[in-house]
C-alpha atoms as a PDB file:
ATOM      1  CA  UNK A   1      99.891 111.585  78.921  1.00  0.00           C
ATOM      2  CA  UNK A   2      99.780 111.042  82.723  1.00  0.00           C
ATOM      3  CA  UNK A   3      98.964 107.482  83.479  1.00  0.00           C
ATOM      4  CA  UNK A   4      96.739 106.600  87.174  1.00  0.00           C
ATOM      5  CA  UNK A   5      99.125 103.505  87.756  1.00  0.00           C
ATOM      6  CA  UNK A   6      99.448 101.847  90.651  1.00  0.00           C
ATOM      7  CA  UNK A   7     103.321 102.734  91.206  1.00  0.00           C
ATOM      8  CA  UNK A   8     102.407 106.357  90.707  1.00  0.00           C
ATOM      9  CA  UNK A   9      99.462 106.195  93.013  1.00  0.00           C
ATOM     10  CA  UNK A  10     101.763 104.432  95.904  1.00  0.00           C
ATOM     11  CA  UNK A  11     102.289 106.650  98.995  1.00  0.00           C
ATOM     12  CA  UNK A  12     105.561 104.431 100.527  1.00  0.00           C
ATOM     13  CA  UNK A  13     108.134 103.744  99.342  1.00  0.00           C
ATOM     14  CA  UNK A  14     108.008  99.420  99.060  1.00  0.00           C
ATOM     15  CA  UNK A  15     110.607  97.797 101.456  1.00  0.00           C
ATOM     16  CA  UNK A  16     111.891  94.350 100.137  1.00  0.00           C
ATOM     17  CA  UNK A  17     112.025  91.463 102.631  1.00  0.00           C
ATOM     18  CA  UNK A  18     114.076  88.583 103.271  1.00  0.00           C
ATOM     19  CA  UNK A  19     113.093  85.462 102.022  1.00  0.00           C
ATOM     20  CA  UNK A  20     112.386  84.657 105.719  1.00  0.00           C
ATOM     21  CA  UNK A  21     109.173  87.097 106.214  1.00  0.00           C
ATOM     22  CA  UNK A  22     105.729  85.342 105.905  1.00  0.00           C
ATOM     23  CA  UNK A  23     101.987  86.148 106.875  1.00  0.00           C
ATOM     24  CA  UNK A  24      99.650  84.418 107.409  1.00  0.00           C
ATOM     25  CA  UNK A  25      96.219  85.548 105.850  1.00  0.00           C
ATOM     26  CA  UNK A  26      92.457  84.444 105.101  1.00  0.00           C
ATOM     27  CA  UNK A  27      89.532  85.567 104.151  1.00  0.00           C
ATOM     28  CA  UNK A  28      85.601  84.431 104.275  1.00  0.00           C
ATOM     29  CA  UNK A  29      86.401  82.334 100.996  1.00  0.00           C
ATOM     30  CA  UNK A  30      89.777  81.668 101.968  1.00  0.00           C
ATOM     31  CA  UNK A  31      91.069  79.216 104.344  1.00  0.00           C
ATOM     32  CA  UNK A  32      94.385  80.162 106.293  1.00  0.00           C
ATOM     33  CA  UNK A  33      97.418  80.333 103.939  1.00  0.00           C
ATOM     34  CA  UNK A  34     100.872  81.160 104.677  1.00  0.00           C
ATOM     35  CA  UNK A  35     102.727  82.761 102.034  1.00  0.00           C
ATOM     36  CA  UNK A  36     105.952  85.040 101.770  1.00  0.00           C
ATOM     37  CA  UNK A  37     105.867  88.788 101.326  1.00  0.00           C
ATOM     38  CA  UNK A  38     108.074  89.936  98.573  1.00  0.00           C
ATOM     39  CA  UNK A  39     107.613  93.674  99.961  1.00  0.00           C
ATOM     40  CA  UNK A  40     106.038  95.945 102.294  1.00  0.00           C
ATOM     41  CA  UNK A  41     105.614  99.171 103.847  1.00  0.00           C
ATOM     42  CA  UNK A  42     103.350 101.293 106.107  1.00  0.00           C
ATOM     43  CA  UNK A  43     100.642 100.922 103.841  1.00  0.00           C
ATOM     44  CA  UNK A  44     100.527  97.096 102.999  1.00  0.00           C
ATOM     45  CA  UNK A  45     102.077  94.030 101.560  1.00  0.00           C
ATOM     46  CA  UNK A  46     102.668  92.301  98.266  1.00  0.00           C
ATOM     47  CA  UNK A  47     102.088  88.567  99.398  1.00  0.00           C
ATOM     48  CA  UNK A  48     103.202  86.016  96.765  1.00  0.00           C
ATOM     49  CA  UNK A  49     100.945  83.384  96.365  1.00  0.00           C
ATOM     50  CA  UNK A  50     100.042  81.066  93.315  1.00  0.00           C
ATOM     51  CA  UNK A  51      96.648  81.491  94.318  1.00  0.00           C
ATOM     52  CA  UNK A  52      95.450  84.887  95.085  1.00  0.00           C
ATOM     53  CA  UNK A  53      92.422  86.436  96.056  1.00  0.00           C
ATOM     54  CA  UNK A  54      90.183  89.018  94.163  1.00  0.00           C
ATOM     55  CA  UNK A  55      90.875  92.829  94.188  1.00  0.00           C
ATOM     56  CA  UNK A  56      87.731  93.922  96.621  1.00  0.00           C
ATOM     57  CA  UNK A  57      88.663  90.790  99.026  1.00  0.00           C
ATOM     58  CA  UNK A  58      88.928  91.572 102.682  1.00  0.00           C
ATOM     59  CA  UNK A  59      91.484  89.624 104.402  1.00  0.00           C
ATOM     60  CA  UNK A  60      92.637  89.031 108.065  1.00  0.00           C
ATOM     61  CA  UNK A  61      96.714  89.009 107.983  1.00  0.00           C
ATOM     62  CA  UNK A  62      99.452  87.923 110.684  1.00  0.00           C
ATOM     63  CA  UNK A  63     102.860  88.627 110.825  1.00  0.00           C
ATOM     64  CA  UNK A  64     104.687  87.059 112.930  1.00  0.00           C
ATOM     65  CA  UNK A  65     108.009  89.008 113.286  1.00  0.00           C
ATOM     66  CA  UNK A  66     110.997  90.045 115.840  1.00  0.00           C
ATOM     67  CA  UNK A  67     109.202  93.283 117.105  1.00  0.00           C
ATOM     68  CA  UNK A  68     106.131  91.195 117.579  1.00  0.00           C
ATOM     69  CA  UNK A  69     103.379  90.131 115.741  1.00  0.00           C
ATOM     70  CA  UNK A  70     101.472  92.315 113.590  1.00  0.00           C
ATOM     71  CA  UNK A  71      97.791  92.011 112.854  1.00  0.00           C
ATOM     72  CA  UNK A  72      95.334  93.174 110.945  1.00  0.00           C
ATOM     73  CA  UNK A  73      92.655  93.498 108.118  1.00  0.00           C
ATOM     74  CA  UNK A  74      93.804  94.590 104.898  1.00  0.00           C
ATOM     75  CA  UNK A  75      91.980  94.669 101.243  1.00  0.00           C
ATOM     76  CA  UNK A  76      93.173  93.373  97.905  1.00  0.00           C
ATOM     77  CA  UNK A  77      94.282  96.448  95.675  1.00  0.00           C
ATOM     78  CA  UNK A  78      95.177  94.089  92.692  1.00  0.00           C
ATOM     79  CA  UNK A  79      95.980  90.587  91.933  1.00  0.00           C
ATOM     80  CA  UNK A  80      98.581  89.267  89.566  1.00  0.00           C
ATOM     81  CA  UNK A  81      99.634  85.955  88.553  1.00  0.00           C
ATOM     82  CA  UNK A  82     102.336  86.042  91.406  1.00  0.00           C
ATOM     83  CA  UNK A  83     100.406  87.467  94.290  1.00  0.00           C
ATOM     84  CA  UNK A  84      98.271  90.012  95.568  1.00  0.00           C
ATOM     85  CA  UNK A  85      99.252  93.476  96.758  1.00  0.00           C
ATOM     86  CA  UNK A  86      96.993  94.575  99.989  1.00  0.00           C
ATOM     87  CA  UNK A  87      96.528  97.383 101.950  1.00  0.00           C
ATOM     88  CA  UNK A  88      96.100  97.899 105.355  1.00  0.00           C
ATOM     89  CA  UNK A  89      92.715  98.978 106.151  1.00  0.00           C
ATOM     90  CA  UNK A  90      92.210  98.452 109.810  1.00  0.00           C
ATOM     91  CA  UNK A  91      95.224  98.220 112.060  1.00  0.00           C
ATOM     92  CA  UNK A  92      95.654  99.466 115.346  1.00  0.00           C
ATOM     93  CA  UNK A  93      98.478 101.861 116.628  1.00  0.00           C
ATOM     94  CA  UNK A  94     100.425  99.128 118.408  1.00  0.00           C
ATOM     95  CA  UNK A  95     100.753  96.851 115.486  1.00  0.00           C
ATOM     96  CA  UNK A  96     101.419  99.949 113.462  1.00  0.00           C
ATOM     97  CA  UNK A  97     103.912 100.948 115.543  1.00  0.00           C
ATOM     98  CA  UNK A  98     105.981  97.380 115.406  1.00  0.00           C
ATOM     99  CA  UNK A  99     105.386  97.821 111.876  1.00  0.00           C
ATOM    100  CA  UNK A 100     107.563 100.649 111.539  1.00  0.00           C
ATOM    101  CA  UNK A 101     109.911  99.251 114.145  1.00  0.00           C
ATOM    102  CA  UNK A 102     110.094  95.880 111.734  1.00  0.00           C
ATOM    103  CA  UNK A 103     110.567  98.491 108.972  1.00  0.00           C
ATOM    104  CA  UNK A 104     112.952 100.630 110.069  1.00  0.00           C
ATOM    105  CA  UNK A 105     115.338  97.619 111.627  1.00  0.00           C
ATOM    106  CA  UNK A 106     114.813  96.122 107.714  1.00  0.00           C
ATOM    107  CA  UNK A 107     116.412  99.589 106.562  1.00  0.00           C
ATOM    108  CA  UNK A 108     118.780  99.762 109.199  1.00  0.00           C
ATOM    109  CA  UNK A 109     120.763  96.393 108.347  1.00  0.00           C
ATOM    110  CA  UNK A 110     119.990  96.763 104.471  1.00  0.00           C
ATOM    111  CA  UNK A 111     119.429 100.469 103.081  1.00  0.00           C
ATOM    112  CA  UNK A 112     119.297  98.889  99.425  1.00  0.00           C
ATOM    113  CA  UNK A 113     115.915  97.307 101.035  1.00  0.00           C
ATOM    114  CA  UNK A 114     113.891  99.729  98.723  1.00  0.00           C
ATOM    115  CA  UNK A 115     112.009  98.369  96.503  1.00  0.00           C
ATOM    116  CA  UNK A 116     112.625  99.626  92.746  1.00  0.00           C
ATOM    117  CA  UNK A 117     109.175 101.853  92.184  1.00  0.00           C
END
């Protein structure tokens, strides 16, 4: 039996953050929150968040982070009861780029940073 999950679907590997790596995100229903990402990687973010938004919701995002800030509009994949996992659906090539850069230095000082699938 071969299960669709979303693990299985994943095409990173999820990097877990510090405790110290926030975004800031909205939407057209949402006002501007700032909430922590649990994990990340090229192709989104798992931001934790007591109140999240809908799978389907579009949502501008902002990280603010040593390489430089990152920005972008990403789209809720799925919604639990301690976040939302989103993915990056229009970013442009500089903010992609200090994405890896942020990335890569997060793997660089802790190579246990991946994320158990």
């Amino acid at each position: 039996m071969n299960q669709n999950t979303g693990k299985s679907r994943r095409r990173y590997p999820r990097i877990q953050t510090p405790k110290g790596v926030w975004v800031a995100w909205q939407s057209d229903v949402h006002k501007q929150t700032v909430s922590r990402v649990s994990d990340l990687n090229l192709g989104g973010l798992f931001i934790a968040t007591p109140e999240p938004a809908t799978p389907g919701t579009v949502l501008t995002v902002l990280l603010a982070v040593p390489e430089g800030e990152i920005r972008g509009r990403s789209t809720v994949r799925n919604s639990t009861t301690e976040g939302m996992g989103v993915e990056f659906t229009d970013i442009s090539e500089a903010d992609h780029a200090r994405l890896r850069a942020f990335i890569a230095r997060l793997l660089a000082t802790n190579p246990d940073a991946m994320a158990e699938a």
